[in-house]
PDB file of N, CA and C in Angstrom:
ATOM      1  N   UNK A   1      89.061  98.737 107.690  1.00  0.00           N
ATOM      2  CA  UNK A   1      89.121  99.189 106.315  1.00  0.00           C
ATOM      3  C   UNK A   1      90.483  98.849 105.742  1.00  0.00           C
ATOM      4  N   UNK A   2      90.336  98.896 104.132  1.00  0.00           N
ATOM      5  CA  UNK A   2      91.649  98.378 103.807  1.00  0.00           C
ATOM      6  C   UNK A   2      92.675  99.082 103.421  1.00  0.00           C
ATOM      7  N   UNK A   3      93.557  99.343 102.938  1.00  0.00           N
ATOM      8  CA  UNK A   3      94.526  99.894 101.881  1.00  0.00           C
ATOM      9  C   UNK A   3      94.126 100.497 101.091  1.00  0.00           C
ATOM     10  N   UNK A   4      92.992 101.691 101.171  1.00  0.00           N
ATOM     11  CA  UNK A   4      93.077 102.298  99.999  1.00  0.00           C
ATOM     12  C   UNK A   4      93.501 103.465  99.332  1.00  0.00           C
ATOM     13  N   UNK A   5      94.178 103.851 100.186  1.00  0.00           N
ATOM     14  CA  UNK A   5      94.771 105.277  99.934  1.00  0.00           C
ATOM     15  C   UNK A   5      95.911 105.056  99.025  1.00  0.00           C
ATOM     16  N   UNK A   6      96.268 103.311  98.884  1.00  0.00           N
ATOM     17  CA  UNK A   6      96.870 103.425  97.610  1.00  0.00           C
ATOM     18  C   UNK A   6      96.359 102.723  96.514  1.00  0.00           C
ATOM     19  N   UNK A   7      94.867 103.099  96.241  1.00  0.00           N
ATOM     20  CA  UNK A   7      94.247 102.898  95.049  1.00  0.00           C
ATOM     21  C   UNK A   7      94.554 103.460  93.695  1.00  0.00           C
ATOM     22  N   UNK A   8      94.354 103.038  93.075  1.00  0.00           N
ATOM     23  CA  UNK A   8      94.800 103.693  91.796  1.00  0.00           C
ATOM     24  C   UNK A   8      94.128 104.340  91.295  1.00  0.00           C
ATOM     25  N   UNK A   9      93.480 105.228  90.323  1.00  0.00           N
ATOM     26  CA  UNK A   9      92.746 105.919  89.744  1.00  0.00           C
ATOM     27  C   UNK A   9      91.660 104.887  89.199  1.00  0.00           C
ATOM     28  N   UNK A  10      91.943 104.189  88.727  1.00  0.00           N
ATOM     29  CA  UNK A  10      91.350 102.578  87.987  1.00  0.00           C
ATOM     30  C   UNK A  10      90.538 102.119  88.672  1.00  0.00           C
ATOM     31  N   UNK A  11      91.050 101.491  90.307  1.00  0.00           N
ATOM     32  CA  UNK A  11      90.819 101.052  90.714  1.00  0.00           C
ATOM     33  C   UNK A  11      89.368 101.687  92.020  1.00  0.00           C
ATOM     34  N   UNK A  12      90.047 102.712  91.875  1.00  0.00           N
ATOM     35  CA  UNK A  12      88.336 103.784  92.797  1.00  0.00           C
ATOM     36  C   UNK A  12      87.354 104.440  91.092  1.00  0.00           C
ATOM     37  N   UNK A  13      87.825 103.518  90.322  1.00  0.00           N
ATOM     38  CA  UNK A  13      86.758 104.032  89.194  1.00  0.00           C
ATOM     39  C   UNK A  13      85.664 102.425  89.690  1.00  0.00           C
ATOM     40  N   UNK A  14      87.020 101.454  89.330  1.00  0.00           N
ATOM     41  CA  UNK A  14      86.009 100.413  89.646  1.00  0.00           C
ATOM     42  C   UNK A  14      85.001 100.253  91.083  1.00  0.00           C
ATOM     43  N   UNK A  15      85.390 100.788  92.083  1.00  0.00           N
ATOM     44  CA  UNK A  15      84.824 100.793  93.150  1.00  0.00           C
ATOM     45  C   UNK A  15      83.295 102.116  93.250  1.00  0.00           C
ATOM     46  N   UNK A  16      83.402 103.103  92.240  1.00  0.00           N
ATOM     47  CA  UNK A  16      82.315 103.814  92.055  1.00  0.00           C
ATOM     48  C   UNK A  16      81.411 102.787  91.571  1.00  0.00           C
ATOM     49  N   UNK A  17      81.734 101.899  90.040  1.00  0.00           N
ATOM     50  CA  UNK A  17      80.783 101.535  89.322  1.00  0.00           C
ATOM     51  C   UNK A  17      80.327 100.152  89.997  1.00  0.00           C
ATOM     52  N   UNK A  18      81.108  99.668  91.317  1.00  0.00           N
ATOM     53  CA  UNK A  18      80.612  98.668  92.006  1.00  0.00           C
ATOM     54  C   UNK A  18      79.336  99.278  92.762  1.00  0.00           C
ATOM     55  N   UNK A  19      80.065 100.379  93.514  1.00  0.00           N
ATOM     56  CA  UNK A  19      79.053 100.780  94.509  1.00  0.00           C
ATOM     57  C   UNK A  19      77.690 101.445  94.035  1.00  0.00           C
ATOM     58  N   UNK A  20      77.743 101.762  92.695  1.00  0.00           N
ATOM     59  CA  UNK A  20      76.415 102.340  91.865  1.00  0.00           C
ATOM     60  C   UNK A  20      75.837 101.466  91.781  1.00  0.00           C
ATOM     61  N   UNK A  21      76.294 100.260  91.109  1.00  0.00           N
ATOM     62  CA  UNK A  21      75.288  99.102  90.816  1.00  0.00           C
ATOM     63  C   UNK A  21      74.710  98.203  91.980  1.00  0.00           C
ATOM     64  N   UNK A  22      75.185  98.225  93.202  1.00  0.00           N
ATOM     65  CA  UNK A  22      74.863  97.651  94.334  1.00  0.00           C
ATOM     66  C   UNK A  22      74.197  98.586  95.447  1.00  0.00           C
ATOM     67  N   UNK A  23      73.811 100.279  95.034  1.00  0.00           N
ATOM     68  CA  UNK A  23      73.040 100.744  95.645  1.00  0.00           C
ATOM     69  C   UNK A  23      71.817 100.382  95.366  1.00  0.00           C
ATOM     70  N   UNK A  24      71.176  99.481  94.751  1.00  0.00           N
ATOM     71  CA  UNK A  24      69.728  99.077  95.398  1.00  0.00           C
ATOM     72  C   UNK A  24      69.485  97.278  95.853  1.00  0.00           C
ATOM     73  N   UNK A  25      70.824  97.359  96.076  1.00  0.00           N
ATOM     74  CA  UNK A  25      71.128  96.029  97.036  1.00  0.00           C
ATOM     75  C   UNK A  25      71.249  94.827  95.434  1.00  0.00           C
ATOM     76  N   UNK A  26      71.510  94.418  94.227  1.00  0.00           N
ATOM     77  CA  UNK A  26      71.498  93.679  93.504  1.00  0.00           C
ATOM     78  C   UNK A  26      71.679  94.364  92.501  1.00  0.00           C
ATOM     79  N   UNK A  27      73.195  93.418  91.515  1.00  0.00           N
ATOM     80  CA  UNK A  27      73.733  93.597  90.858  1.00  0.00           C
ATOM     81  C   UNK A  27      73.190  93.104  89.103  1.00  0.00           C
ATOM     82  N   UNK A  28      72.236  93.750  88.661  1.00  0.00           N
ATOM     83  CA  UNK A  28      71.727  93.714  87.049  1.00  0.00           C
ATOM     84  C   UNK A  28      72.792  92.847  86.388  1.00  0.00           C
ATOM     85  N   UNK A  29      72.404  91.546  85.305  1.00  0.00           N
ATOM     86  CA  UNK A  29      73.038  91.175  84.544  1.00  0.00           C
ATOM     87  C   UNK A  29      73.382  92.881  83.463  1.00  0.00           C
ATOM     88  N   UNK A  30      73.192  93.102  83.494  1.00  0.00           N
ATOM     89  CA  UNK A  30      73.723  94.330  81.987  1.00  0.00           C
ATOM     90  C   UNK A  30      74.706  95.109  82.732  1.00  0.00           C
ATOM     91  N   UNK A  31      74.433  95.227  84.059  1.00  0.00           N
ATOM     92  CA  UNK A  31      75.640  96.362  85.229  1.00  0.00           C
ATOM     93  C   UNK A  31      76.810  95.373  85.356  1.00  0.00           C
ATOM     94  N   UNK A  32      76.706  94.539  85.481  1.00  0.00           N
ATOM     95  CA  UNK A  32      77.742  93.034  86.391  1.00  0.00           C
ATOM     96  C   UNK A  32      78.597  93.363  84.845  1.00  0.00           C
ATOM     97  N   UNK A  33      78.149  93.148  83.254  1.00  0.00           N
ATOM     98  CA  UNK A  33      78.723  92.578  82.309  1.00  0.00           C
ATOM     99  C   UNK A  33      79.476  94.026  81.691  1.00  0.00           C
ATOM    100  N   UNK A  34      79.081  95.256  82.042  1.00  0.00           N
ATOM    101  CA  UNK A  34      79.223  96.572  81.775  1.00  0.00           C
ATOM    102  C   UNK A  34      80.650  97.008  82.952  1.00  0.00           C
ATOM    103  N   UNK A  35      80.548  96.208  84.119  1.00  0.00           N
ATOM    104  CA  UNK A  35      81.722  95.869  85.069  1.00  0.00           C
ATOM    105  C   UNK A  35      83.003  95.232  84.371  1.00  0.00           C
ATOM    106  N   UNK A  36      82.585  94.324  84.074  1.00  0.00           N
ATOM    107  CA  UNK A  36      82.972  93.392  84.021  1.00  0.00           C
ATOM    108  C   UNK A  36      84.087  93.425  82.247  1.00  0.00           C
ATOM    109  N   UNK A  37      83.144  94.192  81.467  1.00  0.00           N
ATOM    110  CA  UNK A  37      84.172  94.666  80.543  1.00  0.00           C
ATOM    111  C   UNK A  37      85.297  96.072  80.651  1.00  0.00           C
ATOM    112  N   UNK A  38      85.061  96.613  81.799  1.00  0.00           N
ATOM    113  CA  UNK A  38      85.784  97.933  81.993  1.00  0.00           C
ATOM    114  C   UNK A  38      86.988  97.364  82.568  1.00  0.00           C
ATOM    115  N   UNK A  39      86.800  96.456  83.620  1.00  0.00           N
ATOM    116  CA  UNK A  39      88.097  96.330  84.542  1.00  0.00           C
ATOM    117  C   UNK A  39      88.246  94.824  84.365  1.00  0.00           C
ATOM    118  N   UNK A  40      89.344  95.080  85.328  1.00  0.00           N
ATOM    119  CA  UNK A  40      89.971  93.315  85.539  1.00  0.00           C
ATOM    120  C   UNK A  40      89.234  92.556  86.286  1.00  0.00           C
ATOM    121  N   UNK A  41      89.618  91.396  86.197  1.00  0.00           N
ATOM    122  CA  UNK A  41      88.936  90.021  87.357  1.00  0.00           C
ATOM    123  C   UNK A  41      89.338  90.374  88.864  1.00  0.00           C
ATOM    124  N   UNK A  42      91.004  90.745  88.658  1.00  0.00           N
ATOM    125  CA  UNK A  42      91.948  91.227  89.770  1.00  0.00           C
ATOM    126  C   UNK A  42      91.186  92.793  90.207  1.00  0.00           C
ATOM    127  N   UNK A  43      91.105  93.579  89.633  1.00  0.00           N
ATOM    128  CA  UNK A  43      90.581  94.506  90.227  1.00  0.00           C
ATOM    129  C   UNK A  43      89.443  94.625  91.166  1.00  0.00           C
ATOM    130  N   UNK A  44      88.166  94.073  90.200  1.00  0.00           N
ATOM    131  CA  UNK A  44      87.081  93.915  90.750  1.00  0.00           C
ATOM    132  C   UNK A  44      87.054  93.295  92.565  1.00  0.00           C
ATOM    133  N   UNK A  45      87.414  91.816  92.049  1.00  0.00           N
ATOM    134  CA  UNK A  45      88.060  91.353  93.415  1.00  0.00           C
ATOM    135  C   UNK A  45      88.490  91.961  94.495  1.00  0.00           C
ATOM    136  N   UNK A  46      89.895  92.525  94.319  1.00  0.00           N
ATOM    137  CA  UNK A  46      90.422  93.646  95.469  1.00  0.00           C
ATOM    138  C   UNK A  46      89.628  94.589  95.975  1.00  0.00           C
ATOM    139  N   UNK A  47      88.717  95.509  94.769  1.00  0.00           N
ATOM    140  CA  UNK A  47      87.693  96.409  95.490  1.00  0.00           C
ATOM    141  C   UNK A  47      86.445  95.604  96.372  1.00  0.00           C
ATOM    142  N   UNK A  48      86.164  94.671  95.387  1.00  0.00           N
ATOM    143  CA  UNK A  48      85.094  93.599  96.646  1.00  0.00           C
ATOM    144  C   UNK A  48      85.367  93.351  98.113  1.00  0.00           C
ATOM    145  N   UNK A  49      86.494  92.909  98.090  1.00  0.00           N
ATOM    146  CA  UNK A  49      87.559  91.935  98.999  1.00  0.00           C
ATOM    147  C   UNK A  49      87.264  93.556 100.082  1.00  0.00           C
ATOM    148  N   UNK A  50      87.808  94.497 100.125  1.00  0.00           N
ATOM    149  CA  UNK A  50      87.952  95.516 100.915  1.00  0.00           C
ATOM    150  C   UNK A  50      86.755  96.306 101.496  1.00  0.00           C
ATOM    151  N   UNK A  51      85.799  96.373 100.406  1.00  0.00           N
ATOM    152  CA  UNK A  51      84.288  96.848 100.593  1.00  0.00           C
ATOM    153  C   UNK A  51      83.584  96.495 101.118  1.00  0.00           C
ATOM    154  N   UNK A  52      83.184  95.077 100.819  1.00  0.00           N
ATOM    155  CA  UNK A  52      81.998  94.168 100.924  1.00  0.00           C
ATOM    156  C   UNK A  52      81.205  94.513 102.426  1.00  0.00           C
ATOM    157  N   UNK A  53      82.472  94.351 103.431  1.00  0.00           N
ATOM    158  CA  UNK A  53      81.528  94.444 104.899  1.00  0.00           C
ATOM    159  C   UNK A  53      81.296  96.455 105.796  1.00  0.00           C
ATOM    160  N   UNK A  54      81.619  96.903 104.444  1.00  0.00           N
ATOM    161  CA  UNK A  54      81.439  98.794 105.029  1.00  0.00           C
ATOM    162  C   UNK A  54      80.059  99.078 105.113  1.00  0.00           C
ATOM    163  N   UNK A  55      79.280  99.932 105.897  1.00  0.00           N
ATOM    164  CA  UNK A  55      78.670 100.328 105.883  1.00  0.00           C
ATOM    165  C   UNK A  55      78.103 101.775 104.987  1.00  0.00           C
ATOM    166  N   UNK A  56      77.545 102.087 104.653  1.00  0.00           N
ATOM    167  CA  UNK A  56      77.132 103.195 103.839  1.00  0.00           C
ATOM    168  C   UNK A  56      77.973 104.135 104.449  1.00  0.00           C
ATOM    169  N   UNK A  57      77.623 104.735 105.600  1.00  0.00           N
ATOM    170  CA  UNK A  57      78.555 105.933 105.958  1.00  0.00           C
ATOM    171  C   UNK A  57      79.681 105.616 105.333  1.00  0.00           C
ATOM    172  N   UNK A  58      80.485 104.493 105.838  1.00  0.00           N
ATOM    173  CA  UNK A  58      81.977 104.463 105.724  1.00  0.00           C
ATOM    174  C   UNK A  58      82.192 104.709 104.111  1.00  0.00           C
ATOM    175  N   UNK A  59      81.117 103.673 103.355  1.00  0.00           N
ATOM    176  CA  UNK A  59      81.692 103.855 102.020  1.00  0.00           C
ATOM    177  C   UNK A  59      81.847 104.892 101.529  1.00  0.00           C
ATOM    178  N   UNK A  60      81.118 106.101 102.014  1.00  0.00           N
ATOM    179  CA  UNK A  60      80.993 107.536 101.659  1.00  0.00           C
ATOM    180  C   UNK A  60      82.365 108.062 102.323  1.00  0.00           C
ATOM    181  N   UNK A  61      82.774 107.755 103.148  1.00  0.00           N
ATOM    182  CA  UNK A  61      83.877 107.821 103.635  1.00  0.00           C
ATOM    183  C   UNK A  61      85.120 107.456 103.410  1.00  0.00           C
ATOM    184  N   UNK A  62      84.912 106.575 102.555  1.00  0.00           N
ATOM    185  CA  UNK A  62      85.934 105.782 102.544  1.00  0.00           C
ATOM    186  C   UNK A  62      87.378 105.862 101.816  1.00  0.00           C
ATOM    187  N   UNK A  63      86.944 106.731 100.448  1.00  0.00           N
ATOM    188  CA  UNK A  63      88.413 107.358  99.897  1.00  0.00           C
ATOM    189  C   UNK A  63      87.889 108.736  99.634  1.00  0.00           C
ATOM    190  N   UNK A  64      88.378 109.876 100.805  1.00  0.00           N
ATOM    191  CA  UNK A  64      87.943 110.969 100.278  1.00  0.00           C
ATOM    192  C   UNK A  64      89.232 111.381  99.567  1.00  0.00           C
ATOM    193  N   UNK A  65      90.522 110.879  99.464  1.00  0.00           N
ATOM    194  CA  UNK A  65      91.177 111.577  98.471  1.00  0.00           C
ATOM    195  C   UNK A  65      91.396 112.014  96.848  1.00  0.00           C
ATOM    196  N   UNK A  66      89.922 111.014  96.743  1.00  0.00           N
ATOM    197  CA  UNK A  66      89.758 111.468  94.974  1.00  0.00           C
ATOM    198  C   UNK A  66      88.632 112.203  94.924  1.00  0.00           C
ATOM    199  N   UNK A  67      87.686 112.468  95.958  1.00  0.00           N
ATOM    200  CA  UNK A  67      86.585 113.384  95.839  1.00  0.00           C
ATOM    201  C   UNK A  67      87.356 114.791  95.365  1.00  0.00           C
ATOM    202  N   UNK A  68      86.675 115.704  95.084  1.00  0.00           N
ATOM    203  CA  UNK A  68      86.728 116.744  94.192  1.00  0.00           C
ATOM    204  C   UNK A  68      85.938 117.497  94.655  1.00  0.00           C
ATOM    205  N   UNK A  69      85.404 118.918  95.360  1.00  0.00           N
ATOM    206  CA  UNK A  69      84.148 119.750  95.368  1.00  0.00           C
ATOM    207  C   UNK A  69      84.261 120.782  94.751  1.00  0.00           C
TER     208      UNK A  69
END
């Protein structure tokens, strides 16, 4: 796993709205372009780059320091 405990607020926003749109395995032209106007090229990337090979558990796992209960 990567570096993310120094994510930015931004940047685990972008990684929610990645991981929403890729929970049913494929990314909607209207989700990708709805991405794609919120954040950066650079952002997106970095959260990809770090994600891509996690497994579900982990991703649930993966930054619990912005979870909230």
């Amino acid at each position: 796993m990567g570096d993310h405990i120094n994510w930015s607020e931004e940047e685990f926003k972008a990684y929610l709205c990645l991981y929403a749109a890729e929970s049913n395995f494929e990314i909607h032209a209207d989700e990708k372009s709805l991405i794609d106007s919120k954040f950066s090229a650079e952002t997106i990337e970095k959260i990809k780059e770090e994600t891509d090979d996690l497994n579900d558990y982990q991703i649930m796992m993966y930054h619990p320091h912005f979870y909230i209960i």
